[in-house]
Structure formats: C-alpha cells, structure tokens
Protein backbone atom coordinates (compact mmCIF):
# COMPACT_ATOMS: atom_id res chain seq x y z
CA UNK A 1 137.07 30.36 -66.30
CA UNK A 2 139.35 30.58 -63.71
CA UNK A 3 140.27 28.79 -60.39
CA UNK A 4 138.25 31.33 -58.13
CA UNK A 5 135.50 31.28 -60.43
CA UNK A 6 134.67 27.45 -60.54
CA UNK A 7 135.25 27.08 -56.79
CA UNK A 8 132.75 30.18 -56.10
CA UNK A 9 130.25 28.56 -58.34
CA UNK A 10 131.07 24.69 -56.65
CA UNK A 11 129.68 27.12 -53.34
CA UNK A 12 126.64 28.22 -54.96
CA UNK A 13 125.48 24.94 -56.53
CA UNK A 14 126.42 23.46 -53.26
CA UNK A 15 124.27 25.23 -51.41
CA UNK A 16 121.59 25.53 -53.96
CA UNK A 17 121.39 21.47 -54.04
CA UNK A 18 121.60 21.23 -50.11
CA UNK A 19 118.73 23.86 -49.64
CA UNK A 20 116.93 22.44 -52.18
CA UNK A 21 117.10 18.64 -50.48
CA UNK A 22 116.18 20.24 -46.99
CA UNK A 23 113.07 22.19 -48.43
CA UNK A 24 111.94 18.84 -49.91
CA UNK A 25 112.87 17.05 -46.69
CA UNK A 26 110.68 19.24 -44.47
CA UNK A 27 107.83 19.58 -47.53
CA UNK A 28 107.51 15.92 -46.81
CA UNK A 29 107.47 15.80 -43.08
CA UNK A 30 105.69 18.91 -42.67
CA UNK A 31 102.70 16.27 -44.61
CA UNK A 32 103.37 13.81 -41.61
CA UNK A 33 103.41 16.35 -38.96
CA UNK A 34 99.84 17.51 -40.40
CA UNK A 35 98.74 13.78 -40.22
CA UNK A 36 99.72 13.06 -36.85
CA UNK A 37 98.95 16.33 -35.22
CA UNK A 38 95.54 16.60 -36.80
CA UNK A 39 95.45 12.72 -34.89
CA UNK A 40 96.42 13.90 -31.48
CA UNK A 41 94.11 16.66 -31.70
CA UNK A 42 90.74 14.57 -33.14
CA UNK A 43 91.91 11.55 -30.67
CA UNK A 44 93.37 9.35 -33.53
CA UNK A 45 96.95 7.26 -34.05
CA UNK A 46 97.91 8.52 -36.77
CA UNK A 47 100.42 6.98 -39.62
CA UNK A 48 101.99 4.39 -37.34
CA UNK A 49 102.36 1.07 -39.73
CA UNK A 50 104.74 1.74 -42.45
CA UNK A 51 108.66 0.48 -41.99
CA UNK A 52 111.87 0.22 -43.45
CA UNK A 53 112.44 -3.67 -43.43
CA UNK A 54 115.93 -3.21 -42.07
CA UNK A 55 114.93 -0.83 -39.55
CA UNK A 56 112.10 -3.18 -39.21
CA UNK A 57 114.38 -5.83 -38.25
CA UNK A 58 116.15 -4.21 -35.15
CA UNK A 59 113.03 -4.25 -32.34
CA UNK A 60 112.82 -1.84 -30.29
CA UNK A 61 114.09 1.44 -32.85
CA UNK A 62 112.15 -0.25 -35.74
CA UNK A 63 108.94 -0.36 -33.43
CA UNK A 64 109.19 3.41 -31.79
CA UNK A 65 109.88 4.50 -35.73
CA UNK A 66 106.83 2.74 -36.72
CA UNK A 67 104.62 4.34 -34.49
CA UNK A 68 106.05 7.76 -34.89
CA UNK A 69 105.49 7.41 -38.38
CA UNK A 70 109.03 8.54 -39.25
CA UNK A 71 108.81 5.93 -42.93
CA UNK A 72 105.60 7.12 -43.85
CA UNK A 73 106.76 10.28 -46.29
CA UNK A 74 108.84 7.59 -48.18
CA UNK A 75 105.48 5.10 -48.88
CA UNK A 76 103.63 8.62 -50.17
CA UNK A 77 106.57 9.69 -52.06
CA UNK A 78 106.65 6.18 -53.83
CA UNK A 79 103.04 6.49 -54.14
CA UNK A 80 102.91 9.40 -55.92
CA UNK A 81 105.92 8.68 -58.08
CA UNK A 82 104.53 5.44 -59.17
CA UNK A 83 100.64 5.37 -59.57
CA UNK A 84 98.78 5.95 -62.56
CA UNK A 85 98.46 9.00 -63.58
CA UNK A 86 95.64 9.45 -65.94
CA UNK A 87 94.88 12.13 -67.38
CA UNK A 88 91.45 13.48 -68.81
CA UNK A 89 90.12 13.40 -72.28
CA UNK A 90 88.60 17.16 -71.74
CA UNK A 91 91.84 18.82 -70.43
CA UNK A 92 93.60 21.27 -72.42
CA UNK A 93 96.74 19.22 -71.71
CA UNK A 94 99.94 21.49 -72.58
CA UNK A 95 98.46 23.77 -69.48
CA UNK A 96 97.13 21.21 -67.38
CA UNK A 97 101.23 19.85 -67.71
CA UNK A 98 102.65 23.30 -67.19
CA UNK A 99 100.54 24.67 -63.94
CA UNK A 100 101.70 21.18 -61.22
CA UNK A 101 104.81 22.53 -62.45
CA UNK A 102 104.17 26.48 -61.52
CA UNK A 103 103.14 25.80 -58.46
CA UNK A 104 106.25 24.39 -57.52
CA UNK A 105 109.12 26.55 -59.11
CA UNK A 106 108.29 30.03 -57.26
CA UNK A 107 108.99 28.50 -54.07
CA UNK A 108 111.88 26.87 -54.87
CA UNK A 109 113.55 30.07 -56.65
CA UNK A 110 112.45 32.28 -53.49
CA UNK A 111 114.05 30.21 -50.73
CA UNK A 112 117.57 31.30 -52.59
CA UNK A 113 117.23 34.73 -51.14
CA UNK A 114 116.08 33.59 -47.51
CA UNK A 115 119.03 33.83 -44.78
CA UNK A 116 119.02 30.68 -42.89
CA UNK A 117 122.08 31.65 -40.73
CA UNK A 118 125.27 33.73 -40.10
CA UNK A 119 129.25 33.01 -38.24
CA UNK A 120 131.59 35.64 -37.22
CA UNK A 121 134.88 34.69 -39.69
CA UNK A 122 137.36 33.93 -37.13
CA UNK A 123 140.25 35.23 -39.86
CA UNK A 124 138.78 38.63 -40.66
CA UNK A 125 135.98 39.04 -37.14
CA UNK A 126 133.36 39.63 -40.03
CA UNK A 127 129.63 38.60 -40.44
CA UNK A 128 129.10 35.77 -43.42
CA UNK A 129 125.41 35.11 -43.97
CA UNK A 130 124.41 31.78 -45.14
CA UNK A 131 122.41 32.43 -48.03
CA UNK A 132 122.13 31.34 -51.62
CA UNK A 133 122.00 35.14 -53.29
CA UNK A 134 122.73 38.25 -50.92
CA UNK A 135 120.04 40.66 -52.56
CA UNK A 136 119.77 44.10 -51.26
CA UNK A 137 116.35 43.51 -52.54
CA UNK A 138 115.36 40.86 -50.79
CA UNK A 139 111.94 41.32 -49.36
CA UNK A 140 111.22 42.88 -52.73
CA UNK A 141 112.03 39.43 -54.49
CA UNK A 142 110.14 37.07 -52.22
CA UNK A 143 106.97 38.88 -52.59
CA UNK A 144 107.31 39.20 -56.86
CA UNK A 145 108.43 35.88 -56.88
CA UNK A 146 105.85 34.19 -54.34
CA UNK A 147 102.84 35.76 -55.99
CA UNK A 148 103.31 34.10 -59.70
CA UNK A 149 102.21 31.21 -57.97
CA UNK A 150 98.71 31.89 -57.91
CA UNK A 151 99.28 31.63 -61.84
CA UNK A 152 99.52 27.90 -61.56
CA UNK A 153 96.05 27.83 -59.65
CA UNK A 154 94.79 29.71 -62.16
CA UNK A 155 95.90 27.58 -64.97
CA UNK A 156 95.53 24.67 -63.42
CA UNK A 157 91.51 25.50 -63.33
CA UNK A 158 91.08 26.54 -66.37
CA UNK A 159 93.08 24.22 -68.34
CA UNK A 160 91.02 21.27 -66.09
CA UNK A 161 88.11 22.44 -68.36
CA UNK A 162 85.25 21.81 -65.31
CA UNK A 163 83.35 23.78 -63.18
CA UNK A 164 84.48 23.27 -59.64
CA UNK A 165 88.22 23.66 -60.70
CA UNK A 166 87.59 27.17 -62.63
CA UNK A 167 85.52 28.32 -59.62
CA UNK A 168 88.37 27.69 -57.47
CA UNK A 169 90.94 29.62 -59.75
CA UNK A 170 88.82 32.41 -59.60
CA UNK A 171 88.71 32.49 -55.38
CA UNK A 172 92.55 32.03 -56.05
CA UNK A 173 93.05 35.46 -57.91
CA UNK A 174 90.61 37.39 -55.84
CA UNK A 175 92.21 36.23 -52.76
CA UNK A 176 95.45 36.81 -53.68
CA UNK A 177 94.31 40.37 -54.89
CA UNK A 178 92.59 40.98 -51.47
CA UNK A 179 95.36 40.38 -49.08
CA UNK A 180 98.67 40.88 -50.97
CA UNK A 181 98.27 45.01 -50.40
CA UNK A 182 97.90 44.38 -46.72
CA UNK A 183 100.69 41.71 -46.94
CA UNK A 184 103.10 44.26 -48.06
CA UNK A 185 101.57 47.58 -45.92
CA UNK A 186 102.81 45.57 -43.27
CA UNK A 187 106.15 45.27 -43.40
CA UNK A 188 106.67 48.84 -44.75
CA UNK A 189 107.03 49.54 -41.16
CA UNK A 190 109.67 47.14 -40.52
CA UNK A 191 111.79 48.68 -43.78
CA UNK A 192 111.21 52.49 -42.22
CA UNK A 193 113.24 51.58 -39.44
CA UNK A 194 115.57 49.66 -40.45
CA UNK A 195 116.30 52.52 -43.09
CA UNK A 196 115.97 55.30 -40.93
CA UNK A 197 118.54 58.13 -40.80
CA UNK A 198 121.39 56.69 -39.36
CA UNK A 199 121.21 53.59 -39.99
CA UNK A 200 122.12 51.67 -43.80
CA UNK A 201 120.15 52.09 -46.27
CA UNK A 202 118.79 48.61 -47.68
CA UNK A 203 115.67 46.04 -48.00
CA UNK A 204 118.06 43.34 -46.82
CA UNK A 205 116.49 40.44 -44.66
CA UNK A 206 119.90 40.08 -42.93
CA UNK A 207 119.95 43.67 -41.79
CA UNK A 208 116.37 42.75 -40.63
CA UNK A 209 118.07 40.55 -38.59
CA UNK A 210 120.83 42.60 -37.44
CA UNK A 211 118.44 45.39 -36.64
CA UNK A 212 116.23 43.04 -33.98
CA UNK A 213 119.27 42.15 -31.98
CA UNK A 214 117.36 44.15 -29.28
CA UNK A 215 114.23 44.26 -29.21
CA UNK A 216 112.11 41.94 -32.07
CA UNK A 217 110.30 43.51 -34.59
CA UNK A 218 107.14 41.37 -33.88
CA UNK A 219 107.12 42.53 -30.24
CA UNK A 220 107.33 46.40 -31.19
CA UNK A 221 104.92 45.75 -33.93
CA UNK A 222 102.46 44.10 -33.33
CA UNK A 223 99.87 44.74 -35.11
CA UNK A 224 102.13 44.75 -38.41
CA UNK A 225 103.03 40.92 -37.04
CA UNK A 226 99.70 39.86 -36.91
CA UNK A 227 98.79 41.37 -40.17
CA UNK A 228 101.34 39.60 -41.97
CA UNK A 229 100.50 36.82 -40.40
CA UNK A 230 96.92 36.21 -41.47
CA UNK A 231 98.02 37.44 -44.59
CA UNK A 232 100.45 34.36 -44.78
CA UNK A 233 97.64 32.45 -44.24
CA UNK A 234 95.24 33.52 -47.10
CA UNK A 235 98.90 33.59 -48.76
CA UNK A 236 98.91 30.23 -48.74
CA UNK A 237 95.35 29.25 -49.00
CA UNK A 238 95.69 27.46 -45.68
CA UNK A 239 92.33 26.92 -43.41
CA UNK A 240 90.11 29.31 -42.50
CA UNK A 241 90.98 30.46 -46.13
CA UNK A 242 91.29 27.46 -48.12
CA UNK A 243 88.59 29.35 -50.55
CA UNK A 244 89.86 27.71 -54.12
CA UNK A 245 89.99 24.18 -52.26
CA UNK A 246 86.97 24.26 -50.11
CA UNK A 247 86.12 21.04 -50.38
CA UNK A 248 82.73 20.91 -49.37
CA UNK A 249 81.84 23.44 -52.08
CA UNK A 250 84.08 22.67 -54.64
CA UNK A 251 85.38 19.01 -54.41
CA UNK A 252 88.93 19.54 -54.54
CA UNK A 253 89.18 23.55 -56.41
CA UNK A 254 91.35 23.97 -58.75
CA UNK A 255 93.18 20.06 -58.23
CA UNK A 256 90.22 18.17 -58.46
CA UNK A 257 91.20 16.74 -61.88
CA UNK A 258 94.47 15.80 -60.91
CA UNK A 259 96.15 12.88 -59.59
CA UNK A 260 99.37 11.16 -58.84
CA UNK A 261 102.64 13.04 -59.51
CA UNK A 262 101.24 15.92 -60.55
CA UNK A 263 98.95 16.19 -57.32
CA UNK A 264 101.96 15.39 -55.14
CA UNK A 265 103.70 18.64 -57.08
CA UNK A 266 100.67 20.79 -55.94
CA UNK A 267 101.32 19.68 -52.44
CA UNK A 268 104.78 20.14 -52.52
CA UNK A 269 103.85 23.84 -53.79
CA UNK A 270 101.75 24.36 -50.66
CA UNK A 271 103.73 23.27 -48.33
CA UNK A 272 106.72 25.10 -49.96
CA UNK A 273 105.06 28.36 -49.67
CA UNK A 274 104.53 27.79 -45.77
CA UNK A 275 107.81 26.88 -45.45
CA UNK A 276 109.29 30.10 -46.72
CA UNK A 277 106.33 32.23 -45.53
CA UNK A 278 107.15 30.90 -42.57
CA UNK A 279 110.94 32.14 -42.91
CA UNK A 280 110.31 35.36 -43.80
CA UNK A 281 108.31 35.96 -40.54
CA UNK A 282 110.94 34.35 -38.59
CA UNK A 283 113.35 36.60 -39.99
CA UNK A 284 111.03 39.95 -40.13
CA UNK A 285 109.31 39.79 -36.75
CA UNK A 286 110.73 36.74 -34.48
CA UNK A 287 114.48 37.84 -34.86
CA UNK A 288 115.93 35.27 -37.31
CA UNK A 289 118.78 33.30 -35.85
CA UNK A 290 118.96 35.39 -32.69
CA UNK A 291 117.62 33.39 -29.59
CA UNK A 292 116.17 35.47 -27.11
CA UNK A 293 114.97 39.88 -27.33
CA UNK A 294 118.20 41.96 -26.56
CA UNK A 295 120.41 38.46 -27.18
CA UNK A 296 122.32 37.02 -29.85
CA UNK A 297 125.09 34.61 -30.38
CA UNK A 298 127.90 37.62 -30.45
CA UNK A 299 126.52 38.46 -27.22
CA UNK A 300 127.79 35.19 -25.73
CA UNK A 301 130.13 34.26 -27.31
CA UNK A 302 128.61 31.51 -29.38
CA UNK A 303 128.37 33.48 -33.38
CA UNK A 304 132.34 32.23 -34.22
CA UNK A 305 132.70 29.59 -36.95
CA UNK A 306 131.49 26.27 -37.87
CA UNK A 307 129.75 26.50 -33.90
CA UNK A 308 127.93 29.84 -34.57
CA UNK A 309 126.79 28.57 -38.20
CA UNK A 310 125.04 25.91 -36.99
CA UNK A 311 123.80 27.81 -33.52
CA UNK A 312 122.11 30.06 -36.18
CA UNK A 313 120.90 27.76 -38.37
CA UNK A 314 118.98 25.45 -35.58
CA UNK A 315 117.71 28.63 -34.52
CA UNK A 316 116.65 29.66 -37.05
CA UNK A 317 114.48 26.36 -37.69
CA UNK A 318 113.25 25.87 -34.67
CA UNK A 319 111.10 29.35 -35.20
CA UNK A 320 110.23 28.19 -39.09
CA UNK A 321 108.70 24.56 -37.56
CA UNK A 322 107.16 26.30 -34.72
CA UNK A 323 105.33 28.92 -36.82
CA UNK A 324 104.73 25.66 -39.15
CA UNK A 325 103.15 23.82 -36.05
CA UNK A 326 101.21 27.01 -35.67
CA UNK A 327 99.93 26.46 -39.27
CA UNK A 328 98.36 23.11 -38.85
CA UNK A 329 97.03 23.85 -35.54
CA UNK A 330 95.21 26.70 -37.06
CA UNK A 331 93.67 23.83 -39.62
CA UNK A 332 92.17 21.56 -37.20
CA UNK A 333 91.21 24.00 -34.92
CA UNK A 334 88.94 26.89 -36.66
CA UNK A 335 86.35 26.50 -39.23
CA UNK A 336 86.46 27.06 -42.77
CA UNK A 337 85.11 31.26 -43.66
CA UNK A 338 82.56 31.83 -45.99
CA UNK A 339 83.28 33.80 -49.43
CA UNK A 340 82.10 36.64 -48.83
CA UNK A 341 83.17 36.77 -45.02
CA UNK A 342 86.88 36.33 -46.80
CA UNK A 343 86.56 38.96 -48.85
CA UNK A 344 85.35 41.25 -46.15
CA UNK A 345 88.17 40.62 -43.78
CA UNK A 346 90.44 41.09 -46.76
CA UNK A 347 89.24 44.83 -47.99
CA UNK A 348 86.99 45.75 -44.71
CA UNK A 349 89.43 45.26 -41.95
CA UNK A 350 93.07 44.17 -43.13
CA UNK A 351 93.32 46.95 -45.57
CA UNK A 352 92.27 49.80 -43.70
CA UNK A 353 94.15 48.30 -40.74
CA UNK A 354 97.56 47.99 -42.65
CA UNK A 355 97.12 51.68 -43.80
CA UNK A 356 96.94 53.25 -40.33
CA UNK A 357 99.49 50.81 -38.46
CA UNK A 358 101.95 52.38 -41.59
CA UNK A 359 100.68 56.00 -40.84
CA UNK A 360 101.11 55.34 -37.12
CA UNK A 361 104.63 53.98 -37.38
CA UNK A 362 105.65 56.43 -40.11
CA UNK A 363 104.35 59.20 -37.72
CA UNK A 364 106.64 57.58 -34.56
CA UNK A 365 109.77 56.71 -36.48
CA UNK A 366 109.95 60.15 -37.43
CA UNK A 367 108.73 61.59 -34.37
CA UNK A 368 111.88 59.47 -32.79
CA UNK A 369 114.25 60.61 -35.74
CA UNK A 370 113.32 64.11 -34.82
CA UNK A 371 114.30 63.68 -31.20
C-alpha cells in the first residue's frame, strides 16, 4: 500500500470518526432539546439541576449551564451505560441482542453518503464536497439503507416474546409499507429535473444542491415537499404516527421489554433517523448549504477554502436543527392518530397524491423541455 493510498484512507476514517462523533453529539442533545422544549411549551423548567463539578465551581457559567441543561445528556448517557440491564427469562435472547443493535447501524451507514458541505479549491477553482462516499446513487442508498431499520422493530417484538411488543412490530411493517411508495413518488420529481435534457445525468444529492442555486426545490414543489415530509414523519415513527409505540395502547411497542443500554440504542436509532431524514430534506427541498433562493456562497464571494467549508457546513445545520425543532414541536403539539386513520392517510390520500404531483411535474418538465 502506497503513500497516496494510506493518506486517502487516514481522510476517510477521519471523517468517518468525526461524523460519527457529531451524529452522536446531536442524537444526545436533540434528547435535551425534546425535554426542554416539550417544558417551555407545557409551562415546565425542564432539566436544569445536573453539573459538571468543575464547571460547577465557577458561578455564574456553572449556574446559566445548569439551568440550560447543557450536562444533562452526560448523566443519561452514564445512566444508560451503567444500570442494570436485565434481561427476561421469556426472550428469545440472540434476537432480542441483535435488533437494539439494527436499529442503530442503518443510520449510521446512511449519514456516509449525506453532503454536509462544499469549498471552491483555491489551487484548481473546483467544487470539493464534504462527504464520506460521493455516490452517484445517493438518494437511491439512503432510502435501501434507511428502510432495513424497521427490521430491528420487527425483531425486537417478536424476539420480546409478549403481546404489546409484537403488536407494535406489526404497526411498524405496515407503516413502513404504507408510506415508503409515497416517500419515494415524491422526490421522483426532484430527480426529473435535475436529469433533464441538458443538464447531467445523475441521482447525486450534491447536484441536488447545485441544481437549487436558484430557486429551491421545496418552493417549486410543494406539494412533493410536504409529501416527503409527513412521510419523514411516519418514517420515523415520530407523533401523530408513533403507531408501534403508542403508549397508551401498547405500553412501550415494540421496546417495552427493554431497558438500559439497549433502550438507550433504540433511542439513539430514532433520533438518528431524524437526524438524517432531516438532511436529506435540507438537501432535496431547502437548498443544502446555500443560504438564501437565487444565492449561494460563490455568489458572494464566501464558497473559497477553509471559510466556504465551514459557511456550508453551519448552513447546512442550521436547516437540519430547524427541521429537527420542527420535529418535536410537531410532538407536543398534535395528537396521537388512530390505526386505522394512519393507514388511511397512508393509501387514501398520500398515495394517490404522490402519483399525480409525479404526473403533473412529469407533464411540465417536459412541456418546458419541449419549449
């Protein structure tokens, strides 16, 4: 192995282990921002009393920490490293192991393919995306990836070997089922014009991005924007369809055997998935890392080097945490759907929906490719 070779993969694993860090780091405050959120909005505090006893020690920072919460995903971290973890006689236990697992490795192998960023090389005046893996594919990936998660659901259920968890398993695959189809209709429309005649000829999400540096996909489409959206939602099992949780029919779903570590991997699962659900809307309807319609950094002068990099990349997260804002908002704010009202939404209205907004946009595109 060669020079070139071990500093190219010194890059990768670089990058890999930095991404990897960050996901975890906003997994875990994303948890706190869903705690203190949910307080401002029922009239509550919040987490406000643990602290660092050095930070502890200086008054005034240590004190507008506390109350902010900033400690408190350490204290749950510990906690769920360290409790007991028992584990139940009736389990069928090589699965029961395996699914905490599942739930977490499928959103940790997608976020390699998700663009977080671009600079203009000063040497050569060329793009550089910041990304882990470059696929042409990349849409394509996220979605295959991101749906073997419900298989962790699914085992996690059924190797918990009770009711309440296989009932929630089962709203876990039909869900999935019921708004995956729409999920995908509605981007087609996004892919048909960024692979119009003309233009190159690729499922990229950077030349998503480089095709909204006018006007933003979720602007001129709408209606594929909001599809994908609620999509994400179901996606993600996230309130008003948190079906194979749904506490108040079915304890806990599918993790209602589970505790400790392995419960804290479910959660980092969830939150995972909203994270890079999240991403990819940023990056297919809200523009990626350019900052305003009909703006981005090349425009003024801000997409050169190290400067440009990190331009992009705050940019870039400040979309992801707003649409992650958007998610827990969502939670505390609208109540839980029935079953049967989920599946109807899912094969009633976002199915037929998807289908004509593709029609519709097929039917302009080439209208437009024609003139």
């Amino acid at each position: 192995m060669d020079n070139a070779t071990l500093m190219n993969f010194a890059i990768v694993l670089g990058k890999s282990v930095a991404v990897v860090v960050v996901m975890f780091t906003i997994c875990a405050y994303a948890v706190l921002a869903e705690r203190k959120v949910s307080a401002w909005i029922q009239g509550r505090v919040g987490p406000n009393r643990t602290v660092v006893p050095l930070i502890g020690a200086i008054p005034i920072i240590g004190r507008l920490l506390q109350r902010l919460g900033i400690f408190q995903p350490i204290a749950d971290g510990g906690k769920f490293l360290f409790k007991e973890d028992p584990v139940p006689g009736h389990v069928r236990k090589f699965y029961f192991f395996l699914a905490p697992m599942l739930a977490v490795i499928p959103a940790l192998t997608t976020v390699s393919v998700v663009p977080f960023g671009q600079y203009v090389d000063a040497a050569t005046g060329l793009l550089k995306p910041l990304i882990i893996a470059n696929l042409d594919v990349g849409i394509v990936f996220i979605f295959a990836i991101s749906s073997l998660s419900v298989y962790s659901l699914i085992l996690a259920g059924w190797a918990s070997n009770s009711k309440y968890p296989f009932l929630g398993s089962i709203r876990a695959s039909a869900q999935l089922i019921s708004y995956e189809i729409a999920m995908g209709l509605s981007v087609l429309p996004v892919f048909l014009w960024t692979n119009a005649p003309g233009m190159e000829g690729t499922l990229s999400l950077v030349r998503v991005v480089e095709a909204q540096g006018g006007l933003w996909f979720g602007i001129w489409m709408p209606v594929s924007a909001i599809t994908f959206l609620i999509a994400l939602f179901a996606e993600t099992n996230r309130l008003p369809f948190d079906m194979p949780e749904s506490e108040s029919e079915l304890v806990g779903g599918f993790h209602t055997e589970y505790g400790g570590f392995k419960f804290g991997l479910f959660f980092i699962g969830e939150y995972a998935n909203i994270v890079v659900g999240s991403a990819a809307f940023t990056l297919l309807f809200l523009g990626g890392w350019n900052p305003l319609p009909w703006v981005t950094l090349s425009d003024i002068g801000l997409a050169t080097g190290i400067l440009g990099g990190v331009l992009s990349v705050l940019i870039f997260l400040g979309k992801t945490l707003l649409l992650l804002f958007l998610f827990i908002w969502v939670r505390w704010t609208v109540p839980r759907f029935r079953y049967d009202q989920v599946m109807r939404i899912g094969w009633r209205i976002m199915l037929p929906v998807a289908i004509a907004n593709l029609i519709a946009y097929a039917i302009l595109i080439a209208w437009i490719d024609t003139h």
